[in-house]
C-alpha atoms as a PDB file:
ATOM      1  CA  UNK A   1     120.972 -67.450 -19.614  1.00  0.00           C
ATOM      2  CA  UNK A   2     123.457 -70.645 -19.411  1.00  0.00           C
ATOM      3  CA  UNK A   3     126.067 -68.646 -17.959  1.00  0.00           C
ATOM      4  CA  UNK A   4     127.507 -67.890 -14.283  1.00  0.00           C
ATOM      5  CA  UNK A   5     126.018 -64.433 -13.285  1.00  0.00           C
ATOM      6  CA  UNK A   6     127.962 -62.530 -10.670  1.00  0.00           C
ATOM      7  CA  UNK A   7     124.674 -61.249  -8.839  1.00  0.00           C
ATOM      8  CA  UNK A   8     125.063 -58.596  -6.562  1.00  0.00           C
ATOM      9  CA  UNK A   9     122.356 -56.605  -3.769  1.00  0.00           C
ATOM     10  CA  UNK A  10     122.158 -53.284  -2.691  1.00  0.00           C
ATOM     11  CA  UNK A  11     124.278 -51.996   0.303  1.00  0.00           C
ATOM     12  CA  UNK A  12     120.768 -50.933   1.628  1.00  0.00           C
ATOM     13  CA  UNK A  13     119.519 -54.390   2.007  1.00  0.00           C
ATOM     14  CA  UNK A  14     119.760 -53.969   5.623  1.00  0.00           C
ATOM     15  CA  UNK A  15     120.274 -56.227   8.623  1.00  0.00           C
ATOM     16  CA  UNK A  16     118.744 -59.059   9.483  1.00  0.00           C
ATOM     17  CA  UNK A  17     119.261 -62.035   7.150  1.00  0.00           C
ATOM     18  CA  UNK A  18     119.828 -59.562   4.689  1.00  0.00           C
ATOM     19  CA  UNK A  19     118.311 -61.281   2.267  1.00  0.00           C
ATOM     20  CA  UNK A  20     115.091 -58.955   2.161  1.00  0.00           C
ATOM     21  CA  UNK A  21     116.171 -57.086  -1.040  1.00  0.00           C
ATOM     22  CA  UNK A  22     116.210 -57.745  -5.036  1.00  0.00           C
ATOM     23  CA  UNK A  23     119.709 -58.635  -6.544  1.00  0.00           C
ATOM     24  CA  UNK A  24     120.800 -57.633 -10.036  1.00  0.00           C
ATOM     25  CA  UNK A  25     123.767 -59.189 -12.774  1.00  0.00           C
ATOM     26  CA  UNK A  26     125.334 -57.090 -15.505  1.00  0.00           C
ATOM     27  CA  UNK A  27     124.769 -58.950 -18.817  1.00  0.00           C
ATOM     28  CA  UNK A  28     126.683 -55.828 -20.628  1.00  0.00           C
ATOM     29  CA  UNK A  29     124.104 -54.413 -22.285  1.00  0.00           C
ATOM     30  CA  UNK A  30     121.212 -55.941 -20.562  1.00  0.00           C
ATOM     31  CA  UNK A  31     120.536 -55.928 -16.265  1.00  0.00           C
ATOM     32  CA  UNK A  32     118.950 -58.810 -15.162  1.00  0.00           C
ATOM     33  CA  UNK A  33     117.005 -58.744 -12.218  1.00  0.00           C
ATOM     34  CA  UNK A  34     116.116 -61.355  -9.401  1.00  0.00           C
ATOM     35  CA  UNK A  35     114.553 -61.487  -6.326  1.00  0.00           C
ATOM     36  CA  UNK A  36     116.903 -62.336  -3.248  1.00  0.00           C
ATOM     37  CA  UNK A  37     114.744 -64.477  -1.545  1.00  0.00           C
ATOM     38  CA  UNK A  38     113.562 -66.736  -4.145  1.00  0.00           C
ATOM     39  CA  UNK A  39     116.203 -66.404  -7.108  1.00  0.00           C
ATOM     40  CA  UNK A  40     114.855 -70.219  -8.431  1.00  0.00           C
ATOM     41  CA  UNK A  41     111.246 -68.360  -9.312  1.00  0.00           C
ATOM     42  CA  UNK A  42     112.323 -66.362 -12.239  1.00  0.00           C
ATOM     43  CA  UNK A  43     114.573 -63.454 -13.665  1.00  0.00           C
ATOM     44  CA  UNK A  44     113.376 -60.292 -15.775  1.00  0.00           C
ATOM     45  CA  UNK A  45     116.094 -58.706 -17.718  1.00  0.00           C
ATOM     46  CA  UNK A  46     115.731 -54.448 -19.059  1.00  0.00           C
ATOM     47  CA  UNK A  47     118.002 -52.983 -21.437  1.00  0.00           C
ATOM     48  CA  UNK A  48     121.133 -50.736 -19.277  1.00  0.00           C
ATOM     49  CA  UNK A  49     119.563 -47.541 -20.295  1.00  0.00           C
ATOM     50  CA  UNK A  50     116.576 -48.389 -18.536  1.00  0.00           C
ATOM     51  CA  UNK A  51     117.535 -49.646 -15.471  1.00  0.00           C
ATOM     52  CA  UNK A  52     119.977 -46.282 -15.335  1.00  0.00           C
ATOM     53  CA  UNK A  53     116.355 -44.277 -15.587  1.00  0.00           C
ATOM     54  CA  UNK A  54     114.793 -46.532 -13.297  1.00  0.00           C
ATOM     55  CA  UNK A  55     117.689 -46.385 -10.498  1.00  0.00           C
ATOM     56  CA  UNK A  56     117.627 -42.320 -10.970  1.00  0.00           C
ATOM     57  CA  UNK A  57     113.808 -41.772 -10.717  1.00  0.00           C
ATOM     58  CA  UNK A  58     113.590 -43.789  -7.448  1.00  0.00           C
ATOM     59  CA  UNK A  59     116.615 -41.902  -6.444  1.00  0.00           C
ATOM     60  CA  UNK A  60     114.833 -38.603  -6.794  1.00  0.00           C
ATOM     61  CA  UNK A  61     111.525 -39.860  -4.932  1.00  0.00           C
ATOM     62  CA  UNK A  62     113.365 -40.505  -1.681  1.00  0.00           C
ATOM     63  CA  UNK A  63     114.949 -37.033  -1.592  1.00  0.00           C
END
């Protein structure tokens, strides 16, 4: 990944120095996935589809 990713975290990443949260890129058809407070260690990248199942099923276990 040479290019500039626009990486983004959740609006529930709280207060604090809000940095306490993973933040994801959208590589089109690939999500790429970092963690906020040490984004230099390493970034693991799922296909769209999957990160849509992922983001629904933890959606469902907090209701």
């Amino acid at each position: 990944m040479t290019e500039t990713l626009r990486w983004r975290k959740s609006s529930f990443s709280g207060g604090g120095d809000g940095n306490t949260c993973v933040e994801i890129a959208d590589l089109h058809t690939r999500i790429a996935i970092r963690d906020s407070k040490a984004p230099y260690r390493g970034t693991l990248t799922i296909p769209v589809g999957s990160f849509d199942a992922l983001v629904q099923s933890l959606k469902r276990a907090t209701v």
